[in-house]
C-alpha atoms as a PDB file:
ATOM      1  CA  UNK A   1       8.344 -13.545  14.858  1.00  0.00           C
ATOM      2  CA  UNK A   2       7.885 -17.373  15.347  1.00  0.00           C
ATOM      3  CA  UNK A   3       7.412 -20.162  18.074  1.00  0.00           C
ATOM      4  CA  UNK A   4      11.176 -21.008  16.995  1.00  0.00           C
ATOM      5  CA  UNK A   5      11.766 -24.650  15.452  1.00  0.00           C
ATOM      6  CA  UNK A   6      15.168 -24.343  14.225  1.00  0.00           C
ATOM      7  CA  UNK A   7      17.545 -26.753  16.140  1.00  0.00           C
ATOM      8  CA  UNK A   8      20.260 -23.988  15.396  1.00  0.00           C
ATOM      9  CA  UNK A   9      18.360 -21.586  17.777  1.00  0.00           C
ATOM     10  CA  UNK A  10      18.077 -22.127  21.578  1.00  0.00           C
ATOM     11  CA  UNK A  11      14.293 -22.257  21.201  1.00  0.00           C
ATOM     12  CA  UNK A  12      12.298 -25.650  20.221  1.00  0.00           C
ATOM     13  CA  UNK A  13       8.777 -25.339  18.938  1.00  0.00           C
ATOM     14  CA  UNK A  14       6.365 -24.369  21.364  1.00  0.00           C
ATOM     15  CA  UNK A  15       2.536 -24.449  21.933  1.00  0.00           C
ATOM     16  CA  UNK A  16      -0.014 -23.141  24.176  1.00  0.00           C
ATOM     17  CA  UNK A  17      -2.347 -19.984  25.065  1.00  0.00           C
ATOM     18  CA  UNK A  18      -1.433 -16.883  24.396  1.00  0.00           C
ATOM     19  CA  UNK A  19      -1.907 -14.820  27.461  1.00  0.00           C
ATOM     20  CA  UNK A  20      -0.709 -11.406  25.883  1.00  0.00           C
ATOM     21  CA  UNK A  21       0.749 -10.157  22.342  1.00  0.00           C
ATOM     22  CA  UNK A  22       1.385  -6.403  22.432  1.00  0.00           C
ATOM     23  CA  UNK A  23       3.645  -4.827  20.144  1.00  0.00           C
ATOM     24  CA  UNK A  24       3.478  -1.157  20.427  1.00  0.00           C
ATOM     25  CA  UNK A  25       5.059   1.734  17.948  1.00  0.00           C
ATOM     26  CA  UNK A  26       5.334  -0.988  14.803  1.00  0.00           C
ATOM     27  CA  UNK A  27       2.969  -2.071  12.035  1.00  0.00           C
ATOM     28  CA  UNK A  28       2.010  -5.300  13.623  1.00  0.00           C
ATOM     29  CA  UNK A  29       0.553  -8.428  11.251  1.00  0.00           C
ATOM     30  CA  UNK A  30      -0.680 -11.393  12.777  1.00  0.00           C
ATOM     31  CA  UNK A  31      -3.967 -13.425  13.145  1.00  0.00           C
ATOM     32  CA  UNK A  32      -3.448 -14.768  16.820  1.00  0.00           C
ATOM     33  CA  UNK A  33      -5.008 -12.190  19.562  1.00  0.00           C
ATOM     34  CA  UNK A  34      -4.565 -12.675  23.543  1.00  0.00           C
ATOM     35  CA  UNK A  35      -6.880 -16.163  24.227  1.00  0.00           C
ATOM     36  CA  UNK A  36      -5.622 -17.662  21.020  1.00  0.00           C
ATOM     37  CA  UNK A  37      -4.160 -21.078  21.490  1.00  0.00           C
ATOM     38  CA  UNK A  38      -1.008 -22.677  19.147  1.00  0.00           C
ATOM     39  CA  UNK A  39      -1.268 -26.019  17.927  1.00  0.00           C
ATOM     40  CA  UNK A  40       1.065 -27.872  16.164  1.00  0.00           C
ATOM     41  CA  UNK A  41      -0.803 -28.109  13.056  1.00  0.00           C
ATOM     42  CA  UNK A  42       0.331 -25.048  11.502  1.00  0.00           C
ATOM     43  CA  UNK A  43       2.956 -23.275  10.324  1.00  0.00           C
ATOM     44  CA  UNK A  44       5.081 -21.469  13.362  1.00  0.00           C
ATOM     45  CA  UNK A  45       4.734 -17.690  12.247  1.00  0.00           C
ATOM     46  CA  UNK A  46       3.127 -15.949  14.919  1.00  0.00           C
ATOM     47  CA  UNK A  47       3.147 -12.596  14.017  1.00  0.00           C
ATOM     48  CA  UNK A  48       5.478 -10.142  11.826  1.00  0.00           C
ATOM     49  CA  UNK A  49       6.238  -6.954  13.067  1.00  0.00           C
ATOM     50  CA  UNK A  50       7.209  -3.739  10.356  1.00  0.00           C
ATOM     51  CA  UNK A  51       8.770  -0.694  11.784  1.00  0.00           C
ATOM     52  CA  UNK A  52       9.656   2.289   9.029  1.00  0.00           C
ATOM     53  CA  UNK A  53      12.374   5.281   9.134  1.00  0.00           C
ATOM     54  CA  UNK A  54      14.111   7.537   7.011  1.00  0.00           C
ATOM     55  CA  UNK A  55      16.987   5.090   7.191  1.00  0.00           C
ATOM     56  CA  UNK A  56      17.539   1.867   7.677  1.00  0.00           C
ATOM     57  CA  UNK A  57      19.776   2.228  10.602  1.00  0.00           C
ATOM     58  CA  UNK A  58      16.761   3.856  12.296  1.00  0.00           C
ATOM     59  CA  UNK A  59      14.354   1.811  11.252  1.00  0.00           C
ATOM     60  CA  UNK A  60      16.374  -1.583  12.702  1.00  0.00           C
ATOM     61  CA  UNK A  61      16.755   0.775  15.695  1.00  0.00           C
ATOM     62  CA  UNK A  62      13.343   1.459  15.921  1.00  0.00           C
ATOM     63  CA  UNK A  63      12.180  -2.185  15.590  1.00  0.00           C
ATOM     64  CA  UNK A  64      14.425  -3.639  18.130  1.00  0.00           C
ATOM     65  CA  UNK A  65      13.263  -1.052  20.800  1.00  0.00           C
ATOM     66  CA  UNK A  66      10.102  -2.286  20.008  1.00  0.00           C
ATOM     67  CA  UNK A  67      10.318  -5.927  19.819  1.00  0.00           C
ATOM     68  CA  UNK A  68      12.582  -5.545  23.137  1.00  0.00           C
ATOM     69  CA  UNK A  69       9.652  -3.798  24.863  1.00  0.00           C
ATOM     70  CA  UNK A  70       6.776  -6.528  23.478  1.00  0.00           C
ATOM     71  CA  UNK A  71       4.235  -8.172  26.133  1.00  0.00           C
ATOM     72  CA  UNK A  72       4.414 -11.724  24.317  1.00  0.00           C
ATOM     73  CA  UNK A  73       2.968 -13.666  27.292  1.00  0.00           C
ATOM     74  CA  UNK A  74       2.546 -17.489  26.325  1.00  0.00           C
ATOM     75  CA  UNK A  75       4.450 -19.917  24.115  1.00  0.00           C
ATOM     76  CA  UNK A  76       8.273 -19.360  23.456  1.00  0.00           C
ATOM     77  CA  UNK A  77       9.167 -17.138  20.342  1.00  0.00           C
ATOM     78  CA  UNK A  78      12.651 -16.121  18.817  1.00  0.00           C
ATOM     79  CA  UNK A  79      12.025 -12.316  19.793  1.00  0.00           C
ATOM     80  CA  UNK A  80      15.153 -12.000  21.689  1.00  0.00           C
ATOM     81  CA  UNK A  81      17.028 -13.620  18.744  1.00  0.00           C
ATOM     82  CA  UNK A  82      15.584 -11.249  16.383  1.00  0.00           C
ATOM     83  CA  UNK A  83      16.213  -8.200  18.911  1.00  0.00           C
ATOM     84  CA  UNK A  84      20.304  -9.055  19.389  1.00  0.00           C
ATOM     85  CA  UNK A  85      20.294  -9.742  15.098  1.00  0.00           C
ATOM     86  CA  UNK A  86      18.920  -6.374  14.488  1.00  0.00           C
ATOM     87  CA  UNK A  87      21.105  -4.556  16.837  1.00  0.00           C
ATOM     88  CA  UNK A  88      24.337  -6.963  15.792  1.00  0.00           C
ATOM     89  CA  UNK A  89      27.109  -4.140  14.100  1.00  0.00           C
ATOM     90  CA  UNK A  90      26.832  -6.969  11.221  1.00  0.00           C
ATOM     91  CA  UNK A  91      23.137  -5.987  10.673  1.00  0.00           C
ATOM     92  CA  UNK A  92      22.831  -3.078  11.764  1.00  0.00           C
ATOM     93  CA  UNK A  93      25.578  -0.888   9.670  1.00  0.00           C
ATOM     94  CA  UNK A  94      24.193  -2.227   6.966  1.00  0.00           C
ATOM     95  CA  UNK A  95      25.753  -2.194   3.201  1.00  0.00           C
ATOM     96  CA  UNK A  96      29.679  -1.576   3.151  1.00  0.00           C
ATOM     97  CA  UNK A  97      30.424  -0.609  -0.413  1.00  0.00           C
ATOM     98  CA  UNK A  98      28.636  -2.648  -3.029  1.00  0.00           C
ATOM     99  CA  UNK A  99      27.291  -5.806  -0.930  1.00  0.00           C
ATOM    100  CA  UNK A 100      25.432  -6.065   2.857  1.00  0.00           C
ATOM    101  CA  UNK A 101      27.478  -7.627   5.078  1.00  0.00           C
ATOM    102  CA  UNK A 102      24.613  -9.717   6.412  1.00  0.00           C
ATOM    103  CA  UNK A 103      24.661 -13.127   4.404  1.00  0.00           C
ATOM    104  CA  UNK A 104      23.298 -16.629   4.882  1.00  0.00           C
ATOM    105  CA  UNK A 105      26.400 -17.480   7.293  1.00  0.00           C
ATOM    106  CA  UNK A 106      25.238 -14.422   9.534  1.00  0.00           C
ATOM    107  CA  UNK A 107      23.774 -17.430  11.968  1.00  0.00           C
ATOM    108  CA  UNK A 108      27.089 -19.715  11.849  1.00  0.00           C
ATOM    109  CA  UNK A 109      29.107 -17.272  12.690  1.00  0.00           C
ATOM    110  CA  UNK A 110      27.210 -15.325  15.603  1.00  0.00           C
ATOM    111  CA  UNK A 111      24.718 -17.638  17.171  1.00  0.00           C
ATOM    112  CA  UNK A 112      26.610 -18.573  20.131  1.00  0.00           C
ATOM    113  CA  UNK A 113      26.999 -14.597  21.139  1.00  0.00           C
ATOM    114  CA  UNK A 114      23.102 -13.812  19.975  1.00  0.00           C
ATOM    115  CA  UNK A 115      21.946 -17.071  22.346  1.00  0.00           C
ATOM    116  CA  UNK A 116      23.421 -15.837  25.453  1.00  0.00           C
ATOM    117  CA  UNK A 117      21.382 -15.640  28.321  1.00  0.00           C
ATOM    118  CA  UNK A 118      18.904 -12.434  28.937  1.00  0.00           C
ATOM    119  CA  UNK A 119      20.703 -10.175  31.684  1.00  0.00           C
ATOM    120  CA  UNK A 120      18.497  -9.515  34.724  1.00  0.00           C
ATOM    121  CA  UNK A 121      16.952 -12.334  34.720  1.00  0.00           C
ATOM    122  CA  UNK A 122      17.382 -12.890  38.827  1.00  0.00           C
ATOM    123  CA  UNK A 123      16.735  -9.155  39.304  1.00  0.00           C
ATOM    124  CA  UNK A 124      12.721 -10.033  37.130  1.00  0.00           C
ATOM    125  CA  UNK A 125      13.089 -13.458  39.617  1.00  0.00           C
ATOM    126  CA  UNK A 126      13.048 -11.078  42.635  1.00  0.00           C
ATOM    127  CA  UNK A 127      10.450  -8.570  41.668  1.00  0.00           C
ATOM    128  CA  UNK A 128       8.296 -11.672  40.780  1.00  0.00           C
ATOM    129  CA  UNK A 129       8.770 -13.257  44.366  1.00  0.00           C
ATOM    130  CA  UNK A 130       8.144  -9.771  46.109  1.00  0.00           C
ATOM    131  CA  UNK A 131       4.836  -9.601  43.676  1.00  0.00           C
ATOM    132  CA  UNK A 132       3.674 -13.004  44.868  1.00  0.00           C
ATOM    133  CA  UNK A 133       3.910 -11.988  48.441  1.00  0.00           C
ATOM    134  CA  UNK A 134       2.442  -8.704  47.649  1.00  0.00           C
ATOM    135  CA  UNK A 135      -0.408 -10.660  46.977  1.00  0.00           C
ATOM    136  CA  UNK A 136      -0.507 -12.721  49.439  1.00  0.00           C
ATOM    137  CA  UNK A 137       0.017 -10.550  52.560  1.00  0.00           C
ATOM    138  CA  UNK A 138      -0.325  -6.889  51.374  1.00  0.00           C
ATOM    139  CA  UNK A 139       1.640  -3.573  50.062  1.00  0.00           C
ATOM    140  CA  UNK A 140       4.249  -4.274  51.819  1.00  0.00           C
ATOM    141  CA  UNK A 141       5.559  -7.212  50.399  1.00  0.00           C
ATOM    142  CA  UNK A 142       4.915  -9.785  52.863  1.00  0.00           C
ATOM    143  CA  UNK A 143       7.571 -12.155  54.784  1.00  0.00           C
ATOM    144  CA  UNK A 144       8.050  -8.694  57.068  1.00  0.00           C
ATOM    145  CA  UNK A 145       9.032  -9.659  60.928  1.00  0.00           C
ATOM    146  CA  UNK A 146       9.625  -6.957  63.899  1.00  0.00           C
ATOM    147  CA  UNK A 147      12.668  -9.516  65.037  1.00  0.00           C
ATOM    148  CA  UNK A 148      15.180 -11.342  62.828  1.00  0.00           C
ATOM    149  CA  UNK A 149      13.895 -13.973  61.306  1.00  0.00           C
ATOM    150  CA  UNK A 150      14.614 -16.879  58.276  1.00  0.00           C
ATOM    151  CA  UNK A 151      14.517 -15.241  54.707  1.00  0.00           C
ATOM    152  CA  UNK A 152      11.875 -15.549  52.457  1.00  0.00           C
ATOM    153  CA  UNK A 153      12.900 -18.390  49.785  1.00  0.00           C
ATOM    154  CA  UNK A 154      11.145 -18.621  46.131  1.00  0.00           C
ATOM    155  CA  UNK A 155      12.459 -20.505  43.114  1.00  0.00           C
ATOM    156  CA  UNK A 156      11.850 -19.704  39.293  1.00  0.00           C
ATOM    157  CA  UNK A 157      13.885 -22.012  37.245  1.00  0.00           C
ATOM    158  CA  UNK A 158      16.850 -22.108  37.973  1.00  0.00           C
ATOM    159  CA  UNK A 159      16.929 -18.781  39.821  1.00  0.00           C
ATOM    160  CA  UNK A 160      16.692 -18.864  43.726  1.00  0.00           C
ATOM    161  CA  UNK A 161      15.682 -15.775  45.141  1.00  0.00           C
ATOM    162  CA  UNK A 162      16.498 -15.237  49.092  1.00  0.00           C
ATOM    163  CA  UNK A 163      14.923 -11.789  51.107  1.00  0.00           C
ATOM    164  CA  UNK A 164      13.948 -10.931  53.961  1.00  0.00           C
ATOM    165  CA  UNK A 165      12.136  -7.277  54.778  1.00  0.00           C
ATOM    166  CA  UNK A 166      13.479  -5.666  58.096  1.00  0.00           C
ATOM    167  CA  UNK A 167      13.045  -2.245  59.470  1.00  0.00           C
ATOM    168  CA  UNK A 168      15.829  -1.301  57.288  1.00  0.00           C
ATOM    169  CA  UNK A 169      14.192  -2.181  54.378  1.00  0.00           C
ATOM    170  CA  UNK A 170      14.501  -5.021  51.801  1.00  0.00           C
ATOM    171  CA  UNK A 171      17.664  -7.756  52.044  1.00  0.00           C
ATOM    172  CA  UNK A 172      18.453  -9.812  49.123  1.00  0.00           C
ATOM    173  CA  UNK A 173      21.293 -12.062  48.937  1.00  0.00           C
ATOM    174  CA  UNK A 174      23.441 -11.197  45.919  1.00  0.00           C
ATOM    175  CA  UNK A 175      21.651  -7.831  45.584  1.00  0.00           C
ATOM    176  CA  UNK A 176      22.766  -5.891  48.266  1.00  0.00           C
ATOM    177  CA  UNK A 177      22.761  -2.532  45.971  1.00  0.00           C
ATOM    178  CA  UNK A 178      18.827  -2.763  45.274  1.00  0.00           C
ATOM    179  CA  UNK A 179      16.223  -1.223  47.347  1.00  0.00           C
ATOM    180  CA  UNK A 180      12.258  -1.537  47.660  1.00  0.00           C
ATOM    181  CA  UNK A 181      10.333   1.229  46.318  1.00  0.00           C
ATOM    182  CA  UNK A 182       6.980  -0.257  46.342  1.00  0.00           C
ATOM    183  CA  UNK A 183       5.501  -4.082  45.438  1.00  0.00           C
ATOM    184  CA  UNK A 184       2.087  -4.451  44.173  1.00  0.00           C
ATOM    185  CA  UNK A 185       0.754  -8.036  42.624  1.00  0.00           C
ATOM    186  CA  UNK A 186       1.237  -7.011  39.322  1.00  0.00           C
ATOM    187  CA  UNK A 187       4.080  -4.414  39.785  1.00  0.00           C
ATOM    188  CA  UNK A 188       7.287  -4.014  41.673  1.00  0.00           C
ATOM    189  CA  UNK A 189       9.428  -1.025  41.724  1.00  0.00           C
ATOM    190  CA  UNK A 190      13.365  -1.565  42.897  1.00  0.00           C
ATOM    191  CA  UNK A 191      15.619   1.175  43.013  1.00  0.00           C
ATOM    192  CA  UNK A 192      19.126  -0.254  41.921  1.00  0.00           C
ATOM    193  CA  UNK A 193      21.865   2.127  42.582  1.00  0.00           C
ATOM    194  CA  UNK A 194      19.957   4.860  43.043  1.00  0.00           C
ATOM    195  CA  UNK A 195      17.674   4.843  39.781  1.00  0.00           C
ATOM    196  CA  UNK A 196      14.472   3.086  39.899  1.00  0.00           C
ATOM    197  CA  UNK A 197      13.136   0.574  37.986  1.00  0.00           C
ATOM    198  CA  UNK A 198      10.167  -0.666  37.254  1.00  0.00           C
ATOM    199  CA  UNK A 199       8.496  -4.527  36.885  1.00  0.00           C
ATOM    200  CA  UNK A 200       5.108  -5.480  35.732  1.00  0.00           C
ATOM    201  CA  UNK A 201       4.286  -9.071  36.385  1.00  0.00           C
ATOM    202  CA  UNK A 202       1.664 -11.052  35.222  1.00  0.00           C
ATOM    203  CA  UNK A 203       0.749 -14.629  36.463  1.00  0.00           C
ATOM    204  CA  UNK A 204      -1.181 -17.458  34.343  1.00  0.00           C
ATOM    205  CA  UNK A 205      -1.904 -20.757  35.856  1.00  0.00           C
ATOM    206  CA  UNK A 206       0.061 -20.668  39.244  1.00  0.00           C
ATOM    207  CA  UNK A 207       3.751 -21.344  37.446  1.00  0.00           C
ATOM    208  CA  UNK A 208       3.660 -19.371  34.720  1.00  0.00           C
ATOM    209  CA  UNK A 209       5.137 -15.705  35.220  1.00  0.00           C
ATOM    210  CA  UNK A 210       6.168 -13.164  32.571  1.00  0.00           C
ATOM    211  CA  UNK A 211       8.237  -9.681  34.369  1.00  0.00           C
ATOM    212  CA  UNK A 212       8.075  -7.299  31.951  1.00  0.00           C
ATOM    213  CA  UNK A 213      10.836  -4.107  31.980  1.00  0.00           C
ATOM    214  CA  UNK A 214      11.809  -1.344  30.047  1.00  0.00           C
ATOM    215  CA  UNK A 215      14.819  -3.510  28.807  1.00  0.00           C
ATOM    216  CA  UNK A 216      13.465  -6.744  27.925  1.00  0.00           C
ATOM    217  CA  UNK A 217      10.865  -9.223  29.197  1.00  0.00           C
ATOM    218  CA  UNK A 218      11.393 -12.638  30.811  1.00  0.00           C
ATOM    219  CA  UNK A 219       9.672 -15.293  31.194  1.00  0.00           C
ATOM    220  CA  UNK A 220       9.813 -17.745  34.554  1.00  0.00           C
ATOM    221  CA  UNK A 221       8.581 -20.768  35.747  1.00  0.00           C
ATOM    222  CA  UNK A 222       7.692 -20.699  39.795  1.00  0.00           C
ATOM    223  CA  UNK A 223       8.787 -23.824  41.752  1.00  0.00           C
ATOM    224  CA  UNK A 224       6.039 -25.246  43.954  1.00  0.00           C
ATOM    225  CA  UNK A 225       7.168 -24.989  47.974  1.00  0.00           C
ATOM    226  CA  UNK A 226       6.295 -28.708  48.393  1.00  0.00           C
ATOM    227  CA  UNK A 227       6.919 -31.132  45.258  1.00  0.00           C
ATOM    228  CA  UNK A 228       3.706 -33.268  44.240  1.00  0.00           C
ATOM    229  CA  UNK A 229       4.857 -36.701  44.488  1.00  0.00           C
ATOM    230  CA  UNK A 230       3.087 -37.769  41.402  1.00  0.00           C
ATOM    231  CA  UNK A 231       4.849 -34.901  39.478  1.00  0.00           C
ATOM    232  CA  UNK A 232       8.827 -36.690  40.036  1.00  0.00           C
ATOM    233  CA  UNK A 233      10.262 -38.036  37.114  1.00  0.00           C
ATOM    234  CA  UNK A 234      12.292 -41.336  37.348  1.00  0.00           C
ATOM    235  CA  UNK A 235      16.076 -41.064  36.197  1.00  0.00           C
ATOM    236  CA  UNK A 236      17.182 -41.240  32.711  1.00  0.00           C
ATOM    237  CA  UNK A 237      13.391 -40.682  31.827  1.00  0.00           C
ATOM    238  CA  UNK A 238      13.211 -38.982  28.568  1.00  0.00           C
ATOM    239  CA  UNK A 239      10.459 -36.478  27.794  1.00  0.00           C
ATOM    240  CA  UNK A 240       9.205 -35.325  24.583  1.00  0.00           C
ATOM    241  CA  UNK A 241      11.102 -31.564  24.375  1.00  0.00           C
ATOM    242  CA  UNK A 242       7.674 -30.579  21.930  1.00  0.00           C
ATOM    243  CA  UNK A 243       4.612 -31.426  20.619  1.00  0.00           C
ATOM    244  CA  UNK A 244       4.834 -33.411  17.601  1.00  0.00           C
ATOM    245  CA  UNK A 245       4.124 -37.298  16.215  1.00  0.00           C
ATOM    246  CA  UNK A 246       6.692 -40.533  16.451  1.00  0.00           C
ATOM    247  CA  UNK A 247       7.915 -40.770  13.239  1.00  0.00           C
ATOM    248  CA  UNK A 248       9.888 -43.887  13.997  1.00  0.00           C
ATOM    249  CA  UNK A 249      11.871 -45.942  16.171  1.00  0.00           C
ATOM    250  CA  UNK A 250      15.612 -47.205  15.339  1.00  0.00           C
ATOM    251  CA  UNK A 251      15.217 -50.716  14.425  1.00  0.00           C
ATOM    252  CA  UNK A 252      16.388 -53.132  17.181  1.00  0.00           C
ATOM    253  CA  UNK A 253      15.254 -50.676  19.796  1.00  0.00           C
ATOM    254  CA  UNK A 254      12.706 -52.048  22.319  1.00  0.00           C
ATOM    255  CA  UNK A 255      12.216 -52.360  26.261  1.00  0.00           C
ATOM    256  CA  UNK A 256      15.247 -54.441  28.105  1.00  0.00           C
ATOM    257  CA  UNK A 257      18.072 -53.919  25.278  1.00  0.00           C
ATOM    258  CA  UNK A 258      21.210 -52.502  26.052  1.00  0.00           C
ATOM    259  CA  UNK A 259      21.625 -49.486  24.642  1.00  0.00           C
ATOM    260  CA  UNK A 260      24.708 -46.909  24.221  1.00  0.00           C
ATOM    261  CA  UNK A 261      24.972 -43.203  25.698  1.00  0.00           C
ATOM    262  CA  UNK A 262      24.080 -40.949  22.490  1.00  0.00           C
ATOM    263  CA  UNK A 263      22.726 -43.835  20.800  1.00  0.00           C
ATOM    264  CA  UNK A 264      19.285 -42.803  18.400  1.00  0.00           C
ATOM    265  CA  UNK A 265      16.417 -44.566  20.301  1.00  0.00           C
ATOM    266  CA  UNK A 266      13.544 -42.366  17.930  1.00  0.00           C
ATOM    267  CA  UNK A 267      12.972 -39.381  15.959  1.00  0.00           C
ATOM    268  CA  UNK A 268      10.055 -36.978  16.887  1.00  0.00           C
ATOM    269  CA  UNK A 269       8.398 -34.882  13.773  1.00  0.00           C
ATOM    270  CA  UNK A 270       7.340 -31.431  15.067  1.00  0.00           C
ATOM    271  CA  UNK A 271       7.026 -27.935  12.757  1.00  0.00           C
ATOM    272  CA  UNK A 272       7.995 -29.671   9.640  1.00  0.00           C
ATOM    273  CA  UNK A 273      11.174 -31.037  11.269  1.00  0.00           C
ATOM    274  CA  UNK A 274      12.696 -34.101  12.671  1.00  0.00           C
ATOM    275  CA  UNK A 275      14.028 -34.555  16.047  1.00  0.00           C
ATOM    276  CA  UNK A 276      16.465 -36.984  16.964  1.00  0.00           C
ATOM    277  CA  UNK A 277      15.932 -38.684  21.053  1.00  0.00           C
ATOM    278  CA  UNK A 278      18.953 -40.111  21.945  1.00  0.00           C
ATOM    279  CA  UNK A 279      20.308 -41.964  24.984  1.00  0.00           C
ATOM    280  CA  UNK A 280      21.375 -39.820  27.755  1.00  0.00           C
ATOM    281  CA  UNK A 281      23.817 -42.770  29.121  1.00  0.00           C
ATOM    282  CA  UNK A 282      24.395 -46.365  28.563  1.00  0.00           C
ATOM    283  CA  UNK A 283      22.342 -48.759  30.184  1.00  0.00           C
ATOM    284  CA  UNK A 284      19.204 -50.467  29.713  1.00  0.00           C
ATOM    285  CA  UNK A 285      16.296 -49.922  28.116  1.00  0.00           C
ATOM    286  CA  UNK A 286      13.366 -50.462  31.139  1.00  0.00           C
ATOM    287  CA  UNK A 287      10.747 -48.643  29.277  1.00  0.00           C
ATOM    288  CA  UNK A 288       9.507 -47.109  25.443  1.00  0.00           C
ATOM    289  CA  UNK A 289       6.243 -45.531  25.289  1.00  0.00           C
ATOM    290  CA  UNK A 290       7.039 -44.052  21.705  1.00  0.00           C
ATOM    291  CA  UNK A 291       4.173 -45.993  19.338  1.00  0.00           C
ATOM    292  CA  UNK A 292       5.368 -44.342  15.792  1.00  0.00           C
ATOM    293  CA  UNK A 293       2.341 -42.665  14.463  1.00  0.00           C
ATOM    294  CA  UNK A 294       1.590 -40.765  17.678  1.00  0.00           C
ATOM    295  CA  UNK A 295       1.270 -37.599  18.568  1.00  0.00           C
ATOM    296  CA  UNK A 296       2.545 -36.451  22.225  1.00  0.00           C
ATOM    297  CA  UNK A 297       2.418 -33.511  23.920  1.00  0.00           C
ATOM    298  CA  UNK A 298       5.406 -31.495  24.901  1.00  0.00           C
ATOM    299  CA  UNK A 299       6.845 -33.407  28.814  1.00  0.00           C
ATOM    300  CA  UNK A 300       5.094 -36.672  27.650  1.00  0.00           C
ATOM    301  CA  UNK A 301       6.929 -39.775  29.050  1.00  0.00           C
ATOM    302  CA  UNK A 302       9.018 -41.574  25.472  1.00  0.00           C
ATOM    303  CA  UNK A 303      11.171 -43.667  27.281  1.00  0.00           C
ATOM    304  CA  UNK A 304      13.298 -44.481  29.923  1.00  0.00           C
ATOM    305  CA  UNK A 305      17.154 -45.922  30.139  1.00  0.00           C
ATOM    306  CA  UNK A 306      18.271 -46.946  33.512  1.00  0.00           C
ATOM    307  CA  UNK A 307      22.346 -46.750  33.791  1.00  0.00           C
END
């Protein structure tokens, strides 16, 4: 399991604190514990995880329920990639006569299918917003109102959650199947079509939230209610998508040239690769912060090209 560099892979290289790693039912190897922070100075192997059987059907089996049920609270890792490989008919039936069917063009072939988004992601976004209010105004969830009122709004990524709590229980547009069974600050239980489910959710710095299920784990970022003004980024800004140093900028490139949309503006070395910043439109080039040689940090400011 790895903070993921591989520009194949939806997943760029990722730093930070790790919150949680819990692997249960596997052999587990790693030398990171909860508290540990990633830097960018190492290699990205996190952690491998060894799960045994009589066969190897079972044993893929067995590791995918496990790496599916993981707390991994913290920087970004492959795990769902490696849970959809091992349970991916080409994987898992294993040899067909002489020869696996699993080669080095596994990846070309099925990426797109193994990249697709995690389902139930709004469901975790909705658990996480009752948990918030849970802990804000009590067991009961908070936002409830004797009389009809505006609905509770809360935004994770790109996932806006809207409820409101009424005598007749919880309301949630695009959910109107799921119930409230009980919301704690670290725990939610829905009951969605009649069988309950349960969320644990854990909180680290105010944005960062991790709802973990019995079918997968997600990871969100909460929206502030009121945007910090300092915290708006100008258009066409672009932003260092990981840690890593300026290798170089392409020559003729500096502030107030005209510049092409796709056009390479500077390459960013991170996890023993190279990342190519391009334009994101034509237009000029106001400012370039890249100095080659330096290291940034994963959101800092490399440039900007004003249409």
């Amino acid at each position: 399991m790895t903070s993921p560099t591989s520009p194949r892979t939806t997943s760029l290289s990722s730093t930070g604190t790790i919150h949680q790693l819990a692997i249960d039912g596997v052999r587990l190897d790693t030398g990171y514990a909860a508290g540990d922070a990633i830097g960018v100075h190492y290699d990205p192997m996190l952690a491998k995880a060894v799960a045994h059987a009589p066969t190897r059907a079972e044993a893929a089996r067995k590791l995918a329920r496990a790496l599916e049920r993981a707390r991994i609270h913290g920087p970004a890792t492959n795990r769902d990639l490696l849970v959809r490989s091992l349970r991916h008919p080409e994987f898992a039936d294993g040899p067909t006569g002489a020869c696996f069917r699993i080669d080095t063009g596994f990846y070309d072939r099925n990426l797109p299918e193994l990249t697709t988004p995690t389902p139930g992601a709004h469901l975790a976004a909705l658990a996480a917003a009752l948990a918030d209010a849970a802990s804000r105004a009590g067991r009961f969830g908070g936002g409830w109102r004797n009389v009809p009122s505006q609905q509770q709004v809360k935004r994770y990524g790109e996932h806006e959650v809207r409820y409101r709590l009424t005598r007749r229980g919880l309301e949630a547009d695009g959910c109107p199947e799921v119930r409230l069974d009980a919301a704690e600050p670290d725990r939610v239980r829905l009951e969605i079509d009649g069988v309950v489910r349960e969320f644990a959710v854990a909180r680290y710095g105010g944005d960062a939230v991790y709802v973990d299920t019995a079918s997968g784990s997600h990871a969100l970022t909460a929206h502030p209610r009121f945007t910090d003004p300092s915290d708006l980024v100008a258009p066409g800004s672009l932003l260092a998508p990981m840690p890593g140093v300026v290798v170089r900028v392409a020559d003729g490139v500096e502030e107030g040239c005209r510049v092409a949309a796709g056009q390479p503006l500077l390459w960013l070395e991170a996890m023993k690769m190279e990342h190519r910043i391009s334009a994101p439109a034509a237009g000029t080039l106001t400012a370039l912060h890249a100095v080659p040689g330096r290291q940034v940090e994963v959101g800092a400011l490399l440039a900007v090209v004003t249409p």
